[in-house]
Each structure stands twice: as structure tokens, then as C-alpha cells.
Protein backbone atom coordinates (compact mmCIF):
# COMPACT_ATOMS: atom_id res chain seq x y z
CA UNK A 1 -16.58 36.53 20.83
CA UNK A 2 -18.56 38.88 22.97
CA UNK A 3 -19.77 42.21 21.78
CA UNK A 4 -17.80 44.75 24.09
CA UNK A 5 -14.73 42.73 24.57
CA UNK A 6 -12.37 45.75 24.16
CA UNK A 7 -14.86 47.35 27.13
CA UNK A 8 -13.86 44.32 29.02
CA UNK A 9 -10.58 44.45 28.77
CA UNK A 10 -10.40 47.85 30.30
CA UNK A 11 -12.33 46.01 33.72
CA UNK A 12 -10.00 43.48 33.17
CA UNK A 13 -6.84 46.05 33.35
CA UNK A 14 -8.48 47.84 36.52
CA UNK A 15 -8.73 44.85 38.16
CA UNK A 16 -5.25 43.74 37.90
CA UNK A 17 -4.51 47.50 39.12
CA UNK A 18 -5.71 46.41 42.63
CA UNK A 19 -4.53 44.63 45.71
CA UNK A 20 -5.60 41.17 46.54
CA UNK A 21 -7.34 42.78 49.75
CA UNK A 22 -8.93 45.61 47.58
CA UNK A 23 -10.27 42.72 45.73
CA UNK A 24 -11.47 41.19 48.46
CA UNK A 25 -13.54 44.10 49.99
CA UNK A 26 -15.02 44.56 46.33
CA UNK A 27 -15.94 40.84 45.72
CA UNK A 28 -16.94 40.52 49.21
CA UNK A 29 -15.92 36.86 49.53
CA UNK A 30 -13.17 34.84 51.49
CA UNK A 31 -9.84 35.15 52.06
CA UNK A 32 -9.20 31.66 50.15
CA UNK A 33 -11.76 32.90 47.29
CA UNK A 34 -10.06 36.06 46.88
CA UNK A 35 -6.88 34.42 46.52
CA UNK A 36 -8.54 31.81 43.87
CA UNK A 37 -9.93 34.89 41.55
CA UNK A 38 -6.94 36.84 42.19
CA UNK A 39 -5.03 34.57 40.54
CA UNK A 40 -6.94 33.63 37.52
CA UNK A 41 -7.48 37.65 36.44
CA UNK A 42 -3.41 37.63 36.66
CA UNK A 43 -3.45 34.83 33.91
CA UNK A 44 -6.53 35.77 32.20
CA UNK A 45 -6.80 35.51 28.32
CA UNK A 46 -9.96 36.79 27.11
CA UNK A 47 -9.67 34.61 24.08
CA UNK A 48 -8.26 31.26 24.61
CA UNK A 49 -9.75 28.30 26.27
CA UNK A 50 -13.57 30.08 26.49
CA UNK A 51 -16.69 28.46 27.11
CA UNK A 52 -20.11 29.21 25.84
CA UNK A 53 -21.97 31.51 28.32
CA UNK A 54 -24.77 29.41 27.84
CA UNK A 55 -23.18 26.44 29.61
CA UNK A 56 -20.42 28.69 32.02
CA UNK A 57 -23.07 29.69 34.44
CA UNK A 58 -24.42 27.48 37.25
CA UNK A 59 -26.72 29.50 39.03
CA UNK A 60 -30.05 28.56 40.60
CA UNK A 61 -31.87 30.11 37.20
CA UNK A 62 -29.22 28.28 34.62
CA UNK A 63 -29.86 24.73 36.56
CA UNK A 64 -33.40 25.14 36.27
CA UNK A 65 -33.00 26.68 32.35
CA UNK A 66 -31.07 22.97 31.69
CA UNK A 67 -29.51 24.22 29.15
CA UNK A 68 -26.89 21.26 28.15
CA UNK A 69 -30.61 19.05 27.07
CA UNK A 70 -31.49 21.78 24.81
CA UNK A 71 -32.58 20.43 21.70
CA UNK A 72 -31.00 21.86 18.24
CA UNK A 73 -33.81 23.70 17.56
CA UNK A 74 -34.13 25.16 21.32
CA UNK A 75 -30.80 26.00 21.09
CA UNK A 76 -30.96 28.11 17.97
CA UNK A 77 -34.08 29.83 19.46
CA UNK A 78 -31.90 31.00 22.63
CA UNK A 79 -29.28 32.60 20.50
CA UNK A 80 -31.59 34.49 18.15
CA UNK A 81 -33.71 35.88 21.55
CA UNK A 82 -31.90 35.70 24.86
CA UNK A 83 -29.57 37.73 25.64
CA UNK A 84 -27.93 37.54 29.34
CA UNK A 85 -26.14 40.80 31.42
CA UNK A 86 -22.96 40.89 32.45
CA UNK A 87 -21.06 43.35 34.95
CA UNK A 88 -17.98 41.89 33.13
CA UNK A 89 -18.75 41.20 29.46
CA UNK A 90 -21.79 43.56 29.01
CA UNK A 91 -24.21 41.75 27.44
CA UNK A 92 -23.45 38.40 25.80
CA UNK A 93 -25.34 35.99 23.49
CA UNK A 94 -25.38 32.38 25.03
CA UNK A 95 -22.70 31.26 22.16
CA UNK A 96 -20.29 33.63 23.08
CA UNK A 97 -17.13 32.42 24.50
CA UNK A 98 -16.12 33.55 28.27
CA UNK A 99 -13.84 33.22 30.78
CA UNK A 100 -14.58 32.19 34.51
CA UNK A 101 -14.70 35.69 36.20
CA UNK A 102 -16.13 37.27 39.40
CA UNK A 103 -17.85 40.07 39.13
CA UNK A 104 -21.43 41.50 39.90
CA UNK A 105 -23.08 44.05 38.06
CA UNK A 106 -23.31 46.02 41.33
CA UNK A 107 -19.89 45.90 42.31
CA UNK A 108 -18.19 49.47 43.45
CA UNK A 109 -15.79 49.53 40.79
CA UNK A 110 -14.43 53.00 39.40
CA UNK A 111 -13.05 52.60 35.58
CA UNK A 112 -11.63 55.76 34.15
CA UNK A 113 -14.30 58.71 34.92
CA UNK A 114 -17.01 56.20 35.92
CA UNK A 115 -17.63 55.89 39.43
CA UNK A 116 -19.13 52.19 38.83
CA UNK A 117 -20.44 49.39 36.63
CA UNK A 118 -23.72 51.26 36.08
CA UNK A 119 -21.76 54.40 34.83
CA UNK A 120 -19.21 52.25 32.94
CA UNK A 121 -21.68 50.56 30.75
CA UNK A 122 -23.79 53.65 30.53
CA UNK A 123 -26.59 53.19 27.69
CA UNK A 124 -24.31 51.13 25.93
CA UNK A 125 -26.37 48.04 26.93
CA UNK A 126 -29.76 49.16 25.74
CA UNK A 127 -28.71 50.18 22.98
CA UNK A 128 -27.71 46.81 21.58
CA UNK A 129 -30.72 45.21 23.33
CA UNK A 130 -32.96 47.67 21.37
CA UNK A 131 -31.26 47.67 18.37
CA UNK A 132 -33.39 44.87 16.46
CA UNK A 133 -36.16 44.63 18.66
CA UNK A 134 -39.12 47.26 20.44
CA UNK A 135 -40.34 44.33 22.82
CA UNK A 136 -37.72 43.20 26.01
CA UNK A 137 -38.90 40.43 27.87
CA UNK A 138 -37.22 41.13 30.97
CA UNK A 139 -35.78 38.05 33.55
CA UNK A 140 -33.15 40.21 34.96
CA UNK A 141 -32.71 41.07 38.80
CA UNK A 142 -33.18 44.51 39.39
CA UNK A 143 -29.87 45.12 39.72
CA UNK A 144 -29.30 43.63 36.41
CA UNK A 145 -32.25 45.22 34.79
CA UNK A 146 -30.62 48.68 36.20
CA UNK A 147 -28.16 48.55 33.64
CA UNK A 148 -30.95 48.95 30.71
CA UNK A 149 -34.22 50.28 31.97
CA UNK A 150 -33.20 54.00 32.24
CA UNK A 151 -31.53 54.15 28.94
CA UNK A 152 -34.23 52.39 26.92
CA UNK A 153 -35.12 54.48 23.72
CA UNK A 154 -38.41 56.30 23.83
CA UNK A 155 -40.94 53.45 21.82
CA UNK A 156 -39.04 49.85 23.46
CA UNK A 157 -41.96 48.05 25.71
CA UNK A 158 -40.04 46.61 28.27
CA UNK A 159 -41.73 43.57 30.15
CA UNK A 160 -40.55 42.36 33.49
CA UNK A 161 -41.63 39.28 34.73
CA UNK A 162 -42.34 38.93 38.23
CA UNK A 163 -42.70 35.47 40.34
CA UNK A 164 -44.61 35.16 43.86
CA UNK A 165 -46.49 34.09 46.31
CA UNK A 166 -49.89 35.40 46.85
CA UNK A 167 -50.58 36.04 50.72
CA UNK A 168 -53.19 37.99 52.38
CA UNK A 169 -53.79 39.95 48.59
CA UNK A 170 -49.93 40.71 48.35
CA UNK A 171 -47.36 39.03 46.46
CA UNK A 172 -44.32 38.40 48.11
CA UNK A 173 -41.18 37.37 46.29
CA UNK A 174 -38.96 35.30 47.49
CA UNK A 175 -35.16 35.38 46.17
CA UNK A 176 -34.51 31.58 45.36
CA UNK A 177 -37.78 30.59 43.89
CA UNK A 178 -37.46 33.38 41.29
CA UNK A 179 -34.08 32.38 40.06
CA UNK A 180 -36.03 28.84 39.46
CA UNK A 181 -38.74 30.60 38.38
CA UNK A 182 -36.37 32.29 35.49
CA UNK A 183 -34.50 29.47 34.32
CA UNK A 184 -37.98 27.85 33.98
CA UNK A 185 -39.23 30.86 31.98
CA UNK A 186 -36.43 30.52 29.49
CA UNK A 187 -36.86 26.85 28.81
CA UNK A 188 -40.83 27.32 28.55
CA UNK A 189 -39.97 29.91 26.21
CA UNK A 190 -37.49 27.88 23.89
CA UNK A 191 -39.62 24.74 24.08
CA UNK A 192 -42.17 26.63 22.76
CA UNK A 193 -40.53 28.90 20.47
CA UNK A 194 -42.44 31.51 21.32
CA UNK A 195 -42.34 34.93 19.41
CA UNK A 196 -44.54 37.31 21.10
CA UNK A 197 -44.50 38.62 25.18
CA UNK A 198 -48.36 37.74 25.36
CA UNK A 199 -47.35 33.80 24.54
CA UNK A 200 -44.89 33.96 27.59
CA UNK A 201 -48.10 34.22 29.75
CA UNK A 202 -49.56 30.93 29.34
CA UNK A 203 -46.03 29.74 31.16
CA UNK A 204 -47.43 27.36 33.95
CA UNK A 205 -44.18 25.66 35.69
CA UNK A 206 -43.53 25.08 39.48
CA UNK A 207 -47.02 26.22 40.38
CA UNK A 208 -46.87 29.63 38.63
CA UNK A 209 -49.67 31.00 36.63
CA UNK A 210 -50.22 34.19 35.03
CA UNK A 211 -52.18 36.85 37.38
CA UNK A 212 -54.08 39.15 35.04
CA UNK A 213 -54.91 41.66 38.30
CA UNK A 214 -51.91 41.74 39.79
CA UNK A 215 -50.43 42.73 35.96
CA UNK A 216 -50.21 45.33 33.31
CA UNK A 217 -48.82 45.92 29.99
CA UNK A 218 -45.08 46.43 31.51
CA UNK A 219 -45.74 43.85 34.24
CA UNK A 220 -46.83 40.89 33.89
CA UNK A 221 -47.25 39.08 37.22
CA UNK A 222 -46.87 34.93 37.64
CA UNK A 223 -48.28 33.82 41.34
CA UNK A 224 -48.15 30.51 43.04
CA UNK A 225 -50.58 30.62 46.21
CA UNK A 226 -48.93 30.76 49.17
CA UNK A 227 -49.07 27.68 51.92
């Protein structure tokens, strides 16, 4: 089960304390999508009928991660390392069992005294990260990565990645190809089993290669040249 399930039970309970049309304005979807996640946090069961995160996700960076062809050994090497943000569960490791839920880690929701999900998890997400490690490899969004950066303990090297296009001497990211870019980070990673941040920049997929000037030691840069 996931680490800070009791913590998500209390989103869980403020959620069901608003109207479908709150809901709406703070998922910022449909009228017909509303209704559909409405519904499913009124029968919610945070432990029955769960699915690995690993394998719940189906965004651009989880298609291009693949991770239902993960080998045994891959597999084990993703639990031990990765680590994926939540704003509902926290922080989960890819075996942990979860619900289908909608809910962004940006999302203006006020729990108890905290005005929003940044507040609400506070620095109890570095924390954990940090807890058996003083190297983060960092393939989070930066509204993702918000939820850690700031509360990192004074010694943790924290690495983000960042995939773009070189143009005219700048590097220009562009939204879609680094969620592909991601996915295809973690696989390179597993497949390779690699244990230190410098081994993550020989990654070479979808035209990316490691940019040594455009990098330093808390950046390290992957470009693709533009067309």
C-alpha cells in the first residue's frame, strides 16, 4: 500500500466535502468528466480492487517507459529506484496499489490549514525521497518537482534532467517530446541498471544526447538539434 495513505484519505474526505460543480472548476474538465470522477470518489475504497502505479498511468511518459515488457530484472530495478509524485497519494513506489483518481499536484485544493497541495504535503515528500539516498535523479515537471526541491535537506544533489531542441544556441523545450523523452529515460535507465547520475548521461534515445555546455552538476542537459 502507499506510504501516506492515511494523508490521502484526508484529500479523499475533502473531496467528497464538495459540489460536483466545485469539482468541476478544480479539475477543470467537462461537465460529463466531472460527473464520471464525481462518482467514483463517492465509491472510492482506497484498498480494494488497486492496481500497481506502475501499470495505472497512461500518460505520454508511461507509454514511452513500456512498462508492462519490463523484464523481471527491470522490474525489480524500478521499485528499488523510481519513485513517482502524486498530488493524491504523495509519493508512491511503482508496486503500490492505487485507485483511478483525478487530481494534479497543482490543483487549488485547501485541506485543513493548508491553502493547497504544495502546503498539504509540505516537506513530507523529500523527506522520504532523501531518506536512503543523497543523489535524486529528477524526471518530474516542475510542478511536480515543486513539491520536493525546496524542502530537500542541506547535502541531497538533486539532478534534473532537461530535454530540447537546440535552435539559434537556445534550447527550447517542447511539452510532448519531454514526456517521451522521460518515459524513455526510465527504461534506458532500467535496461541498463544503472546506479550512478553520471551513467544516465550516455542515454541516447529519440535523437537526444547529452550536452556537456548547456549542463552542470544539478543540470544535466539532453538536446536533439532542431529541424
Amino acid at each position: 500500500l502507499p506510504l501516506f495513505l492515511e494523508r490521502t484519505h484526508q484529500l479523499l474526505d475533502a473531496l467528497r466535502a464538495m459540489s460536483r460543480e466545485q469539482l468541476r472548476t478544480l479539475w477543470k474538465c467537462s461537465e460529463p468528466l466531472a460527473r464520471l470522477n464525481d462518482e467514483r470518489i463517492r465509491r472510492m475504497d482506497l484498498r480494494s480492487s488497486l492496481t500497481p502505479a506502475i501499470l495505472a498511468y497512461e500518460g505520454i511518459q508511461y507509454q514511452y517507459m513500456a512498462p508492462g515488457v519490463f523484464t523481471c530484472d527491470e522490474l525489480d530495478y524500478i521499485q528499488e529506484h523510481l519513485r513517482i509524485l502524486s498530488g493524491f497519494y504523495g509519493l508512491l513506489r511503482p508496486f503500490d496499489g492505487v485507485v483511478p483518481y483525478r487530481l494534479e499536484m497543482q490543483a487549488k485544493l485547501a485541506v485543513g490549514a493548508a491553502a493547497d497541495l504544495y502546503a498539504f504535503w509540505g516537506d513530507s515528500l523529500a523527506c522520504e525521497l532523501s531518506k536512503d539516498t543523497d543523489v535524486i535523479l529528477n524526471l518530474a515537471s516542475k510542478e511536480y518537482s515543486r513539491s520536493v526541491a525546496p524542502h530537500l535537506p542541506a547535502g541531497v544533489r538533486f539532478i534534473t534532467c532537461v530535454f530540447g531542441e537546440e535552435k539559434n544556441g537556445r534550447i527550447l523545450e517542447k511539452a510532448t517530446l519531454c514526456k517521451m523523452a522521460r518515459g524513455e529515460m526510465v527504461r534506458y535507465l532500467a535496461e541498463h541498471h544503472c546506479q550512478t547520475p553520471e551513467q544516465a548521461k550516455r542515454f541516447d534515445r529519440l535523437g537526444f544526447r547529452f550536452s556537456p555546455e548547456h549542463s552542470d552538476e544539478n543540470n544535466y542537459v539532453f538536446c536533439k538539434k532542431g529541424r
